[in-house]
N, C-alpha and C. Protein backbone atom coordinates (compact mmCIF):
# COMPACT_ATOMS: atom_id res chain seq x y z
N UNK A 1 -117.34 -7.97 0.50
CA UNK A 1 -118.19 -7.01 -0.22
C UNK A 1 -117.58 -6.62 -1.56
N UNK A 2 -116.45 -6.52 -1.18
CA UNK A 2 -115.67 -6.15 -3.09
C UNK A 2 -115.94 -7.18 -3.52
N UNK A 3 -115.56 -8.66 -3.40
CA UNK A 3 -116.03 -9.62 -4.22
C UNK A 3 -117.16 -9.40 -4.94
N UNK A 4 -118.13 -9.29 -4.09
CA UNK A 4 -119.37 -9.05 -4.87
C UNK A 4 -119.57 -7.88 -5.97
N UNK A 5 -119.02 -7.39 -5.00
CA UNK A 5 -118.86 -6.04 -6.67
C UNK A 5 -117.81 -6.38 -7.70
N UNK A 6 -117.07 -6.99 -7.43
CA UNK A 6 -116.24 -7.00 -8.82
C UNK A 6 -117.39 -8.15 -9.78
N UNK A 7 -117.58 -8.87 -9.13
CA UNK A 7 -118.44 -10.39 -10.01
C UNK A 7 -120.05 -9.27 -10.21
N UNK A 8 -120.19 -8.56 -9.83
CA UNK A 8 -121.51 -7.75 -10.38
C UNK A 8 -121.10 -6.73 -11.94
N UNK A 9 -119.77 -5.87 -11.58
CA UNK A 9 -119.33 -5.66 -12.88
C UNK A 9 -119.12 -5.96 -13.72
N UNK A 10 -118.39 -7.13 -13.57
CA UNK A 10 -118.12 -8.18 -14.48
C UNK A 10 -119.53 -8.73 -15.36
N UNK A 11 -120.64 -9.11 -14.49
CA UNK A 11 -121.93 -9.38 -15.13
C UNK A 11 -122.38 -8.43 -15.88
N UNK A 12 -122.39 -6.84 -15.56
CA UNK A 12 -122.64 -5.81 -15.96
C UNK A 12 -122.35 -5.31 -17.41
N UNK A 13 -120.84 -5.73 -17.38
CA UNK A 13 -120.06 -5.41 -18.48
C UNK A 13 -120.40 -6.94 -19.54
N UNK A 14 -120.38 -7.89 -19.58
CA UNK A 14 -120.42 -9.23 -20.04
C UNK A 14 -122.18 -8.55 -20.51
N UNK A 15 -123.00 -8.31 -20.07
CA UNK A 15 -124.39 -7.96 -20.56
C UNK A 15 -124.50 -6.94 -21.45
N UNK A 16 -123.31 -6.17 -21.60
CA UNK A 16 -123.08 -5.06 -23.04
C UNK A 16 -123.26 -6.07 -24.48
N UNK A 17 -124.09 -5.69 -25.11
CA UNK A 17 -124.51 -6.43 -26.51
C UNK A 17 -124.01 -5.86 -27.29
N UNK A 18 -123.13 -6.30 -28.17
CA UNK A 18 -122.36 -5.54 -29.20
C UNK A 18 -123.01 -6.11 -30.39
N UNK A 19 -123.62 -6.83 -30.93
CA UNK A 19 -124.49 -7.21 -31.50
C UNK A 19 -125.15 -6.20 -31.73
N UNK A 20 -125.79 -5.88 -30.65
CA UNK A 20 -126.85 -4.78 -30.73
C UNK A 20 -126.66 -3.39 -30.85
N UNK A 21 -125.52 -3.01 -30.21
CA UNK A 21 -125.07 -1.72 -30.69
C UNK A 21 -124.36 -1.40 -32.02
N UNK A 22 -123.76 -2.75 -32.95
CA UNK A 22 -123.11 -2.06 -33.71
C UNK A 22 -124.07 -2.28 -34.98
N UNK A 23 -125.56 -3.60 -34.42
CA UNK A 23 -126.30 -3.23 -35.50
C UNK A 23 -126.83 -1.62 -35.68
N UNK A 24 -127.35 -0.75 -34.12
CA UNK A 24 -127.90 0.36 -34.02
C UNK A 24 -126.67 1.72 -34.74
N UNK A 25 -125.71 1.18 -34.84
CA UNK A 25 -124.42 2.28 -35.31
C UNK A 25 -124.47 2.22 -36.63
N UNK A 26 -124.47 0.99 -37.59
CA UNK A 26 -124.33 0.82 -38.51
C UNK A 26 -125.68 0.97 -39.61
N UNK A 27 -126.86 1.35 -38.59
CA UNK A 27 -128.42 1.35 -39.31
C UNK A 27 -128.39 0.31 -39.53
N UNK A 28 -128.30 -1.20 -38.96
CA UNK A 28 -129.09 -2.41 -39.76
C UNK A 28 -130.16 -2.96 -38.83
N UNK A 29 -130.98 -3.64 -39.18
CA UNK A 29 -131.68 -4.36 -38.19
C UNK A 29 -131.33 -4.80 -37.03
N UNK A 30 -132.50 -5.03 -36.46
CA UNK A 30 -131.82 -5.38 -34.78
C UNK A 30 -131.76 -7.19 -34.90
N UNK A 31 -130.63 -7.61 -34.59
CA UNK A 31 -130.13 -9.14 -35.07
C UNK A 31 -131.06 -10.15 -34.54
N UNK A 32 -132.05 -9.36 -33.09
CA UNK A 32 -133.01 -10.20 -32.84
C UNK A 32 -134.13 -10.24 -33.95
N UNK A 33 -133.97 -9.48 -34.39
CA UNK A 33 -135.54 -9.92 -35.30
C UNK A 33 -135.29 -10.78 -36.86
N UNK A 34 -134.13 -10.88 -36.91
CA UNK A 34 -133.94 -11.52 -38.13
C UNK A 34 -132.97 -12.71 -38.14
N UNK A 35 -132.89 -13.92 -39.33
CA UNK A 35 -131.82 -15.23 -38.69
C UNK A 35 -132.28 -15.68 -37.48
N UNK A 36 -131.47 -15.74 -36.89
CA UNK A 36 -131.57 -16.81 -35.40
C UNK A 36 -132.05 -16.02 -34.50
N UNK A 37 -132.11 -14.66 -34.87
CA UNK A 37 -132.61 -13.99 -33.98
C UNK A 37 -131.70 -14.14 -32.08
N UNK A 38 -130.15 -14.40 -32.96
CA UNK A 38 -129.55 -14.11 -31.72
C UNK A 38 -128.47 -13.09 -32.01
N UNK A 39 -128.09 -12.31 -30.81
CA UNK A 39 -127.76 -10.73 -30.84
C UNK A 39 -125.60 -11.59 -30.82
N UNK A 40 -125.54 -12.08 -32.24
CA UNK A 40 -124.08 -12.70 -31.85
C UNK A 40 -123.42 -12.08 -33.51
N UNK A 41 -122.02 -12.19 -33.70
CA UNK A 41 -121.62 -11.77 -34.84
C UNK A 41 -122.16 -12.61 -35.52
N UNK A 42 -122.20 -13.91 -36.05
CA UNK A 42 -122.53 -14.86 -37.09
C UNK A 42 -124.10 -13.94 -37.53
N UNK A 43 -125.04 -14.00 -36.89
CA UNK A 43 -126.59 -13.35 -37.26
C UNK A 43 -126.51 -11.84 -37.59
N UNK A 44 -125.54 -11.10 -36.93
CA UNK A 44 -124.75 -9.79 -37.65
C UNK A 44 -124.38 -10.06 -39.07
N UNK A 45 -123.22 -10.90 -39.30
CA UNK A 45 -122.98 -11.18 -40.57
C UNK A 45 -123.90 -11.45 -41.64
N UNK A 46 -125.11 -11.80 -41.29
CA UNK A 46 -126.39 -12.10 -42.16
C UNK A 46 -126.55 -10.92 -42.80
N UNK A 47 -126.32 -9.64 -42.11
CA UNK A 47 -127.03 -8.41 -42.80
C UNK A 47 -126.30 -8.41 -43.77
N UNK A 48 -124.72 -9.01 -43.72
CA UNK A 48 -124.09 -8.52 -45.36
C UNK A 48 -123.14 -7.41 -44.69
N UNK A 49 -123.36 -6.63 -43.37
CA UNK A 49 -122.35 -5.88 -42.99
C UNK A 49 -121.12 -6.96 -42.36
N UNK A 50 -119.94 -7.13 -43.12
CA UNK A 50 -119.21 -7.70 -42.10
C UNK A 50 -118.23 -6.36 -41.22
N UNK A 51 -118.35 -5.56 -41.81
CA UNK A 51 -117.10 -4.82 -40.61
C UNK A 51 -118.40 -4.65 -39.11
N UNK A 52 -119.36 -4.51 -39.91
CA UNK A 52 -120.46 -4.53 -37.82
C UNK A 52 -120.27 -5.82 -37.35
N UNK A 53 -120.37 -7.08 -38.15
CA UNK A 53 -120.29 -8.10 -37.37
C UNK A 53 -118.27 -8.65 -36.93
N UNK A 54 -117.18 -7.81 -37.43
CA UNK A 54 -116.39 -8.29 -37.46
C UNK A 54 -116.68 -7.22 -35.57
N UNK A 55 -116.67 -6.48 -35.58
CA UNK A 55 -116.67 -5.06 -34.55
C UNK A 55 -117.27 -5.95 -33.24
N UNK A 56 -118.60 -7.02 -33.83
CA UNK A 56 -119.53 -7.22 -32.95
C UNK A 56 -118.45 -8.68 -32.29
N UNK A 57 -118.02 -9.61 -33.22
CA UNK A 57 -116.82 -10.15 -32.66
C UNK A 57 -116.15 -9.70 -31.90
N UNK A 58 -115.50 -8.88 -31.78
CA UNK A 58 -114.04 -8.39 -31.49
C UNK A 58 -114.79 -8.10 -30.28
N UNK A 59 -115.66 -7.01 -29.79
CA UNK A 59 -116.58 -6.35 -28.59
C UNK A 59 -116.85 -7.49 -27.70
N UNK A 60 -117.02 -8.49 -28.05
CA UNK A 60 -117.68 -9.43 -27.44
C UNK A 60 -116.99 -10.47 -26.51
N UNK A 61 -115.70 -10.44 -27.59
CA UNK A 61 -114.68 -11.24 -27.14
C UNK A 61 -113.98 -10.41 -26.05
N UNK A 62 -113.69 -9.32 -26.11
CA UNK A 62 -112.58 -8.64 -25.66
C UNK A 62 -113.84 -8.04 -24.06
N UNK A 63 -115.01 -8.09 -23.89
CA UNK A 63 -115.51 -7.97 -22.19
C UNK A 63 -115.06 -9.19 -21.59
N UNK A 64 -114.79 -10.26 -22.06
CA UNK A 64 -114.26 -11.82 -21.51
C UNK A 64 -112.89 -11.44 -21.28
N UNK A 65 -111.92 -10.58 -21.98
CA UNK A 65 -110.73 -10.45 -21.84
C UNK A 65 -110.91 -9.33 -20.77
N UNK A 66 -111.48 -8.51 -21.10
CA UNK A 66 -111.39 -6.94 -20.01
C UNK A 66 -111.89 -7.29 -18.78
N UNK A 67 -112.97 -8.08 -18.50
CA UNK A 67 -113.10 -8.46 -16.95
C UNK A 67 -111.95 -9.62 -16.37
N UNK A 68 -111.76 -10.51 -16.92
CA UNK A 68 -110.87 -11.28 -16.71
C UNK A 68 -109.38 -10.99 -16.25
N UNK A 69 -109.48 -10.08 -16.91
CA UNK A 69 -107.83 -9.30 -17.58
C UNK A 69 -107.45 -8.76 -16.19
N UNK A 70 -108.53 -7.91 -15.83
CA UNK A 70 -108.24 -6.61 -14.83
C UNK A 70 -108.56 -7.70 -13.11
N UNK A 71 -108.90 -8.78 -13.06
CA UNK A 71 -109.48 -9.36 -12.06
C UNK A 71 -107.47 -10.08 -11.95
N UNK A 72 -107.19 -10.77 -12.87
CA UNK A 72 -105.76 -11.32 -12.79
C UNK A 72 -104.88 -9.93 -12.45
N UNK A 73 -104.64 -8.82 -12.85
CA UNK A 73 -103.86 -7.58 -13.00
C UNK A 73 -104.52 -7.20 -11.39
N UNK A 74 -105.27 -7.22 -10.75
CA UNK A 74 -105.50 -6.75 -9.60
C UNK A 74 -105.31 -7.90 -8.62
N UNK A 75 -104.79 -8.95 -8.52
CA UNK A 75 -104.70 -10.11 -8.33
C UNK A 75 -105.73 -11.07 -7.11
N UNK A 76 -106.61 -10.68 -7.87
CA UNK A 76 -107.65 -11.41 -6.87
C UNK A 76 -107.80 -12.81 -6.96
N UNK A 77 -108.10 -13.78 -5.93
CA UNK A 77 -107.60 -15.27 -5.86
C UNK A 77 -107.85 -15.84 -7.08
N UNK A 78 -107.80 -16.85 -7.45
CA UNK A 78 -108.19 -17.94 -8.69
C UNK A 78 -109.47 -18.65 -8.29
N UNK A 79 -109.83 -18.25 -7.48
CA UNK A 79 -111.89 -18.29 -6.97
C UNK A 79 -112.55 -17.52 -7.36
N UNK A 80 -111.89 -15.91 -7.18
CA UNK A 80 -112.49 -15.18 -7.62
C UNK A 80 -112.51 -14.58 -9.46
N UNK A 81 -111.06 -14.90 -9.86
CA UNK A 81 -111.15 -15.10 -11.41
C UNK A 81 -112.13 -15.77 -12.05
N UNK A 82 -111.96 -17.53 -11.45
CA UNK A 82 -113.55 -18.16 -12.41
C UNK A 82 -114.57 -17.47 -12.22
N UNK A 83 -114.59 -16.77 -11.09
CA UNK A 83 -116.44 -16.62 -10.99
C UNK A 83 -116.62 -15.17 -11.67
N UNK A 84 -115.48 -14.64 -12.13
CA UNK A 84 -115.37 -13.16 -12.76
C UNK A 84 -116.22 -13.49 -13.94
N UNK A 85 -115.14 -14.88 -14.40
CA UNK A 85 -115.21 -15.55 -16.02
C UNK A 85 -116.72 -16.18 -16.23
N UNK A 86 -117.12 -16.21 -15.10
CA UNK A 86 -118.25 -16.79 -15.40
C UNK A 86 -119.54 -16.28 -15.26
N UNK A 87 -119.32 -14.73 -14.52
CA UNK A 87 -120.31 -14.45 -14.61
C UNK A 87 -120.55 -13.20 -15.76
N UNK A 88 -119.44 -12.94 -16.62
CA UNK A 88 -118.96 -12.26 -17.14
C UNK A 88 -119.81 -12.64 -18.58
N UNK A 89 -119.76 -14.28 -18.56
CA UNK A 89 -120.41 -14.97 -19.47
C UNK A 89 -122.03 -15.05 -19.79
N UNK A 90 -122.30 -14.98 -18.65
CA UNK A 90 -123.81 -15.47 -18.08
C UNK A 90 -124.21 -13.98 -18.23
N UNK A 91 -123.59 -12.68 -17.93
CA UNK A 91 -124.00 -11.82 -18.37
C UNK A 91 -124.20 -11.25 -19.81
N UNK A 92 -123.52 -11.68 -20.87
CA UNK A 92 -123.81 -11.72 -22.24
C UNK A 92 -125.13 -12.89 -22.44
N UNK A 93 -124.69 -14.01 -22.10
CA UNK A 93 -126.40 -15.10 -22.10
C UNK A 93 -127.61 -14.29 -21.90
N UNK A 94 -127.45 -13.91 -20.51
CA UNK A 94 -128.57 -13.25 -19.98
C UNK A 94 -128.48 -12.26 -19.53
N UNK A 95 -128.43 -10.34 -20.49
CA UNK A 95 -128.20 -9.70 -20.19
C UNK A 95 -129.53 -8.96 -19.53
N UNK A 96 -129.22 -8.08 -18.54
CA UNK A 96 -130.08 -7.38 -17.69
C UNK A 96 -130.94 -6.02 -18.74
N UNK A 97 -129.87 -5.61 -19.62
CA UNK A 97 -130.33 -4.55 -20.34
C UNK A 97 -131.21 -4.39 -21.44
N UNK A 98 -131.44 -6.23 -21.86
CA UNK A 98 -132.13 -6.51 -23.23
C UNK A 98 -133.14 -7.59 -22.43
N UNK A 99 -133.35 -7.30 -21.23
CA UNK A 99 -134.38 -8.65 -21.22
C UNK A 99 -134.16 -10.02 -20.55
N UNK A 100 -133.41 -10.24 -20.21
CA UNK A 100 -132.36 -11.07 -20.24
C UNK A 100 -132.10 -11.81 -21.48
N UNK A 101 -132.56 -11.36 -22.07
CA UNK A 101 -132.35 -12.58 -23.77
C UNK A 101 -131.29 -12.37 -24.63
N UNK A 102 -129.70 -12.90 -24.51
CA UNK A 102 -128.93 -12.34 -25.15
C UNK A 102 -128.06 -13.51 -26.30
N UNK A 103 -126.66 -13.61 -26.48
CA UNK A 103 -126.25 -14.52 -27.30
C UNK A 103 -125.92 -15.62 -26.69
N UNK A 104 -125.16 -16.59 -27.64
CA UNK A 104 -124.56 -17.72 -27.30
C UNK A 104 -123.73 -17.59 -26.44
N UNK A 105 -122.91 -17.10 -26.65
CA UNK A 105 -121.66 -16.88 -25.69
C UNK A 105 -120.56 -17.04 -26.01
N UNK A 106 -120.18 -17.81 -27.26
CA UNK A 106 -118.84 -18.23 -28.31
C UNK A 106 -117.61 -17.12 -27.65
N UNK A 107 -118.08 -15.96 -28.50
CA UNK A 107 -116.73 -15.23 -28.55
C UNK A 107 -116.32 -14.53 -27.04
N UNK A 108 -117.50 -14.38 -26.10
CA UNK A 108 -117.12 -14.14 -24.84
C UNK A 108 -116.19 -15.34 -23.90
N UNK A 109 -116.64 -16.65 -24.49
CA UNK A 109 -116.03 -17.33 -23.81
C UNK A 109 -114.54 -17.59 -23.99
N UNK A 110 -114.72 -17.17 -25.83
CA UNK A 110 -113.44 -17.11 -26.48
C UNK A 110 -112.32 -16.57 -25.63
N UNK A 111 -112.73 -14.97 -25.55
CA UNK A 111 -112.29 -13.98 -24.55
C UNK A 111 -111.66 -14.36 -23.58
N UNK A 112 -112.56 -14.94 -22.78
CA UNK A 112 -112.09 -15.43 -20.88
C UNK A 112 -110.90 -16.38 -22.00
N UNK A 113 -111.30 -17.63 -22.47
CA UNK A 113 -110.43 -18.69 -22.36
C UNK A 113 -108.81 -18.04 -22.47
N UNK A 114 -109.08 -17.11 -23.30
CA UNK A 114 -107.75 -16.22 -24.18
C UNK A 114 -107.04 -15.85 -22.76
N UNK A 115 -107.65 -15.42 -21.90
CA UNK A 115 -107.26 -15.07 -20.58
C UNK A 115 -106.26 -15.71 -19.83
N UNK A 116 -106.85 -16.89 -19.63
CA UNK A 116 -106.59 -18.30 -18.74
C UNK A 116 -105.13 -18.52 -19.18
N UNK A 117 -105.25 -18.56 -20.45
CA UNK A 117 -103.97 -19.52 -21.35
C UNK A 117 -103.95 -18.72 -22.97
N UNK A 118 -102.99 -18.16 -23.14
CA UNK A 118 -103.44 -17.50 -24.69
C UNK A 118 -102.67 -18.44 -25.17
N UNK A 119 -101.99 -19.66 -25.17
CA UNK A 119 -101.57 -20.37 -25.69
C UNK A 119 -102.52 -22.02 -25.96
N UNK A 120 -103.90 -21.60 -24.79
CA UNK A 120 -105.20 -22.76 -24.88
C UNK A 120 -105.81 -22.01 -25.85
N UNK A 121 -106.02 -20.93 -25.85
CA UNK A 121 -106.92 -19.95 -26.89
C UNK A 121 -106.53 -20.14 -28.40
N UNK A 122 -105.63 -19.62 -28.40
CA UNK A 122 -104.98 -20.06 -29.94
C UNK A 122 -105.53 -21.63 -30.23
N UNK A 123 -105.15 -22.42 -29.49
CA UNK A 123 -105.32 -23.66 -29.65
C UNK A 123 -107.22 -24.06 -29.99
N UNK A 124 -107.68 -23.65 -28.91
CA UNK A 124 -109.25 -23.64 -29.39
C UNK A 124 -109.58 -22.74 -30.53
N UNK A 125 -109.00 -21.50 -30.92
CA UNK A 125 -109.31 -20.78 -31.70
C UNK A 125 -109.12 -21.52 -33.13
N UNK A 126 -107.58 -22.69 -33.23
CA UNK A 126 -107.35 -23.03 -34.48
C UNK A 126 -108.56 -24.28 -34.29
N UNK A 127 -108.99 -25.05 -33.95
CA UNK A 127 -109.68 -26.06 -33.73
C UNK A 127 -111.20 -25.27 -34.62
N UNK A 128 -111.55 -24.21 -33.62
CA UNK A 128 -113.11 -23.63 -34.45
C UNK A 128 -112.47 -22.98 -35.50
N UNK A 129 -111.38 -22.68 -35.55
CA UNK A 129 -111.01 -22.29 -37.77
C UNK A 129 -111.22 -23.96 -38.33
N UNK A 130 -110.60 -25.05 -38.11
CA UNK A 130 -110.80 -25.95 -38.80
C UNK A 130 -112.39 -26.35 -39.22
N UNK A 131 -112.83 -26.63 -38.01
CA UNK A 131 -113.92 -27.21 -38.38
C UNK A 131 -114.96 -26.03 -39.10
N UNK A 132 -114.55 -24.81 -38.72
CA UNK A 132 -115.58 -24.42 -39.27
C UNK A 132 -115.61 -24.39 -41.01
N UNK A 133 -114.02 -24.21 -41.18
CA UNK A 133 -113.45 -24.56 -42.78
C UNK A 133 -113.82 -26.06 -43.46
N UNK A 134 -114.13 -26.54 -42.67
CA UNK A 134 -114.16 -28.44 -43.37
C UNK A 134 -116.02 -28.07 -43.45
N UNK A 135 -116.52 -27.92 -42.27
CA UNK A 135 -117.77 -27.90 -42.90
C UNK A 135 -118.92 -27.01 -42.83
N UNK A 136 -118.28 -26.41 -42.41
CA UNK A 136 -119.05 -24.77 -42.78
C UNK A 136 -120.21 -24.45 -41.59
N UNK A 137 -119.94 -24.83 -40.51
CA UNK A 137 -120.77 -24.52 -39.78
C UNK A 137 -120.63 -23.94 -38.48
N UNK A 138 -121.04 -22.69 -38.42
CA UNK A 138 -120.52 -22.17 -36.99
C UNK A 138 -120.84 -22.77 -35.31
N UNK A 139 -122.03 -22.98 -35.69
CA UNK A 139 -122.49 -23.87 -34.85
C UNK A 139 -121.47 -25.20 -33.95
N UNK A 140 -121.53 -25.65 -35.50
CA UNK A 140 -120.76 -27.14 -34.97
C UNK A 140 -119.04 -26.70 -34.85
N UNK A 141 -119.03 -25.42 -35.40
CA UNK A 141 -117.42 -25.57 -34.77
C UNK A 141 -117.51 -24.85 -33.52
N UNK A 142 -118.28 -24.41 -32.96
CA UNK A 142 -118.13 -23.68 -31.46
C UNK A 142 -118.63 -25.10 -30.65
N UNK A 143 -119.48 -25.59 -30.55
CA UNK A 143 -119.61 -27.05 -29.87
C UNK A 143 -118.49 -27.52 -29.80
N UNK A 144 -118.41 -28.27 -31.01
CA UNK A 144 -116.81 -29.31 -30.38
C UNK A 144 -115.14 -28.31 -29.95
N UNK A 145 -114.87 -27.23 -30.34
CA UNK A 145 -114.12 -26.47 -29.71
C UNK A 145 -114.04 -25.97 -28.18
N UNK A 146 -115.70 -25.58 -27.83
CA UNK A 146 -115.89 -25.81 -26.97
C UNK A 146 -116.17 -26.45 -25.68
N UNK A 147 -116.18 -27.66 -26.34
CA UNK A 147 -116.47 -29.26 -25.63
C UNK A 147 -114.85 -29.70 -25.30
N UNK A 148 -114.04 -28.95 -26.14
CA UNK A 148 -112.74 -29.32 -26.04
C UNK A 148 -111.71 -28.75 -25.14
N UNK A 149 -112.31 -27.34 -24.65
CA UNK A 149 -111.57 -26.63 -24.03
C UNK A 149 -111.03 -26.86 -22.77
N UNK A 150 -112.38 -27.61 -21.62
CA UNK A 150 -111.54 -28.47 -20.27
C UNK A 150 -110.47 -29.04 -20.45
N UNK A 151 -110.30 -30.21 -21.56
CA UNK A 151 -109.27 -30.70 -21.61
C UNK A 151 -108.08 -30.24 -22.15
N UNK A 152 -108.30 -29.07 -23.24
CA UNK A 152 -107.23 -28.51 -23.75
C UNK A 152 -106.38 -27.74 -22.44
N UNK A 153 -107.11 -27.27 -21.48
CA UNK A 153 -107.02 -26.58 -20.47
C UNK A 153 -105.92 -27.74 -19.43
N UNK A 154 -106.74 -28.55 -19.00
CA UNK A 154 -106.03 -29.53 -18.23
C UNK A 154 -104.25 -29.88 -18.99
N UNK A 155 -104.50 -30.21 -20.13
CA UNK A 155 -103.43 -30.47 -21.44
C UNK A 155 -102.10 -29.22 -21.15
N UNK A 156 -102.30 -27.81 -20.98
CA UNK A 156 -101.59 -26.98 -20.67
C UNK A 156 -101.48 -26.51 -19.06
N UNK A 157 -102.19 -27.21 -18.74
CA UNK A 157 -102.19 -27.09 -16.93
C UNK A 157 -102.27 -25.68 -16.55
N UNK A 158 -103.65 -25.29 -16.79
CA UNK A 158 -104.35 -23.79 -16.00
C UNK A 158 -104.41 -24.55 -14.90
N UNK A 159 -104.77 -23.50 -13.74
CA UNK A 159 -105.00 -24.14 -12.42
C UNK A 159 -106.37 -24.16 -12.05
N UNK A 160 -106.35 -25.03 -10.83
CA UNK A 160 -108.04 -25.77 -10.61
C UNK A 160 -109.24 -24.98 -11.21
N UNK A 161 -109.23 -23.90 -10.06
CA UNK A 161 -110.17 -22.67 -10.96
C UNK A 161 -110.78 -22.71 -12.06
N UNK A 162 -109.18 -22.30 -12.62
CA UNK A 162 -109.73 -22.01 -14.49
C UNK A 162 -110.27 -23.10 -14.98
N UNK A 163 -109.85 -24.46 -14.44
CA UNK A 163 -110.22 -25.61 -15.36
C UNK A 163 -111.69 -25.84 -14.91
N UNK A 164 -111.73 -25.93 -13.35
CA UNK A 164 -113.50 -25.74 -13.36
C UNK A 164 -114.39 -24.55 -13.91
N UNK A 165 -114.07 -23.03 -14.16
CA UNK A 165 -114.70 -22.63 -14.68
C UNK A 165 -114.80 -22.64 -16.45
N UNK A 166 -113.54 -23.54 -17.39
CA UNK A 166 -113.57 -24.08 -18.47
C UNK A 166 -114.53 -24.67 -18.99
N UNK A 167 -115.31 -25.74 -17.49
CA UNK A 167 -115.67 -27.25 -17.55
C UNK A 167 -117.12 -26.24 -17.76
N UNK A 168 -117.55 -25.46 -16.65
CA UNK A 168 -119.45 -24.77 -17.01
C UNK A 168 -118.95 -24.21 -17.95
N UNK A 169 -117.94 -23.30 -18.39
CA UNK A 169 -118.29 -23.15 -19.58
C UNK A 169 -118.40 -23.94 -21.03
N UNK A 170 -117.67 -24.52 -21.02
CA UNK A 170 -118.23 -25.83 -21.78
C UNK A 170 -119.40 -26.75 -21.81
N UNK A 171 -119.96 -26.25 -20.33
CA UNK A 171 -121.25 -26.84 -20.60
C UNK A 171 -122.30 -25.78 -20.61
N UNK A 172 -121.98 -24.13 -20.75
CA UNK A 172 -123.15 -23.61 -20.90
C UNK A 172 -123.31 -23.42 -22.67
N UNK A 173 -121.74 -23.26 -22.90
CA UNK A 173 -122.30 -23.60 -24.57
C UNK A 173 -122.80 -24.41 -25.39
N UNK A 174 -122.17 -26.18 -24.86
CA UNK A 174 -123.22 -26.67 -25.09
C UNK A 174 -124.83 -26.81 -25.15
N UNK A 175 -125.24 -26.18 -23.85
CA UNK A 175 -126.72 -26.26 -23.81
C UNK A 175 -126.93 -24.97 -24.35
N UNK A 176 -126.14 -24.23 -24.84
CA UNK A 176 -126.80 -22.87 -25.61
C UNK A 176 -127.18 -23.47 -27.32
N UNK A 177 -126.22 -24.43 -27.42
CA UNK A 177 -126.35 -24.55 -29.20
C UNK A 177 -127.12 -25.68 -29.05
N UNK A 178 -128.29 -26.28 -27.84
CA UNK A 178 -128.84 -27.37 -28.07
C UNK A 178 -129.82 -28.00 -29.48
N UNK A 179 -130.58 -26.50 -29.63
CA UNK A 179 -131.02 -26.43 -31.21
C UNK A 179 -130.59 -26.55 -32.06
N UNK A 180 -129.11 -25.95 -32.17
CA UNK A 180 -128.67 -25.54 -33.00
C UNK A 180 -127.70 -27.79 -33.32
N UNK A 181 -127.59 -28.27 -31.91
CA UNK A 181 -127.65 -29.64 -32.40
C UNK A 181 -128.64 -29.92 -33.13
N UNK A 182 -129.52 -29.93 -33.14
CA UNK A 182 -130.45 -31.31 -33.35
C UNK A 182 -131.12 -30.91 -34.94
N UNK A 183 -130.85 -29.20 -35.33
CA UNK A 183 -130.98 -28.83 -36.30
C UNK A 183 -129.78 -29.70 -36.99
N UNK A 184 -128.35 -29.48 -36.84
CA UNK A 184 -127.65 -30.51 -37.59
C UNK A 184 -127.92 -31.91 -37.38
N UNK A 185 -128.30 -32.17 -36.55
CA UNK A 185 -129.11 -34.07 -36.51
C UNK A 185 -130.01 -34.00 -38.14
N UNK A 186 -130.56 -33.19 -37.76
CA UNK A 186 -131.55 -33.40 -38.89
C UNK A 186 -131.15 -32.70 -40.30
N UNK A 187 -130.40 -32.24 -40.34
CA UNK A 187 -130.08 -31.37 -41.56
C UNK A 187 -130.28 -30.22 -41.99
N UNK A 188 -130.85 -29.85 -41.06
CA UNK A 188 -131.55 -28.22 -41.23
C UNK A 188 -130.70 -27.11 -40.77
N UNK A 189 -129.49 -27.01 -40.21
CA UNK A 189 -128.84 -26.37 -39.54
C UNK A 189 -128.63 -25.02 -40.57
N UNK A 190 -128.19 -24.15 -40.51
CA UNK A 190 -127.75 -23.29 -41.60
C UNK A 190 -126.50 -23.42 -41.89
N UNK A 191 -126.04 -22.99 -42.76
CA UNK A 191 -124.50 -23.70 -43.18
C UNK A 191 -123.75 -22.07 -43.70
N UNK A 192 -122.73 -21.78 -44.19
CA UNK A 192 -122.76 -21.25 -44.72
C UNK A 192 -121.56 -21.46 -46.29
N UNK A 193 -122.07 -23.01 -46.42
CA UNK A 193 -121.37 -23.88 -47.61
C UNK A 193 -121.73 -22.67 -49.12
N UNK A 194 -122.98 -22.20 -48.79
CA UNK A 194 -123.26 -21.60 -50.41
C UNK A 194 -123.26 -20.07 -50.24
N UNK A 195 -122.79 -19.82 -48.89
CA UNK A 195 -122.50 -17.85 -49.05
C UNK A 195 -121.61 -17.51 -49.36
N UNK A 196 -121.05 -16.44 -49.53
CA UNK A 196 -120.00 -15.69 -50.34
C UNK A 196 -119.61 -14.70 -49.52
């Protein structure tokens, strides 16, 4: 029965939209209605506020660290960690409080990974600085960073667990940025080569 409650908090807390609150703190639009119309820092950053979208980062990342964090610190098995991490995730995707309609999941997953291994984190973290510096796209640097993380994971030897819950997460971000592929297939992606 605690199991279940800790992996319900965890969803609970992971479904807090910081997106959405620090657009409502800061008076800007609500991030769904404008850009991508997803509640994530990058579509924050659109308004031109970066300290809301730096805030909406940091918030986002750090429920992946705070459920994670306190599930390892209370030492509950490495069964029950992934499924903390994962539902922790799935609760920012699909939060209960907005609808279920929430963000990508980037910086939450960021979060958990930071968890697992802060020495895999760094490592994925410098990977989405590169690419996103070579070609300017947030998109495509959370894909392949994130496509990268099982193995970066395996590479530093997290245990079974973490590496299977690495592996869905790597594949829920993939299928979160599926648009956001095929927009770069085609060229349409948004870039942010000509912002300032």
């Amino acid at each position: 029965m605690m199991n279940v409650i800790y992996i319900l908090l965890s969803y609970l807390i992971g479904a807090i939209s910081f997106g959405i609150v620090m657009s409502h703190l800061f008076s800007l639009p609500d991030p769904r209605t404008i850009g991508s119309k997803n509640p994530g820092a990058t579509n924050v950053l659109r308004t031109g506020k970066k300290l809301a979208a730096l805030l909406t980062l940091l918030g986002d990342a750090l429920k992946g660290t705070l459920t994670v964090g306190l599930a390892q610190y209370f030492e509950l098995s490495p069964l029950m960690v992934a499924l903390v991490a994962i539902a922790t995730l799935l609760g920012h995707i699909y939060p209960v409080y907005y609808g279920f309609k929430g963000g990508k999941g980037v910086a939450t997953a960021a979060g958990i990974l930071f968890m697992f291994s802060w020495v895999m984190g760094l490592t994925i973290l410098a990977i989405w600085l590169g690419v996103f510096m070579i070609w300017r796209y947030s998109s495509l640097a959370a894909i392949i960073a994130g496509s990268l993380s099982p193995v970066i994971g395996f590479f530093y030897e997290i245990d079974f667990f973490q590496l299977i819950a690495s592996s869905i997460i790597a594949l829920i971000l993939i299928l979160r940025h599926i648009d956001n592929l095929k927009r770069l297939i085609n060229g349409t992606e948004s870039s942010f080569k000509d912002k300032k």
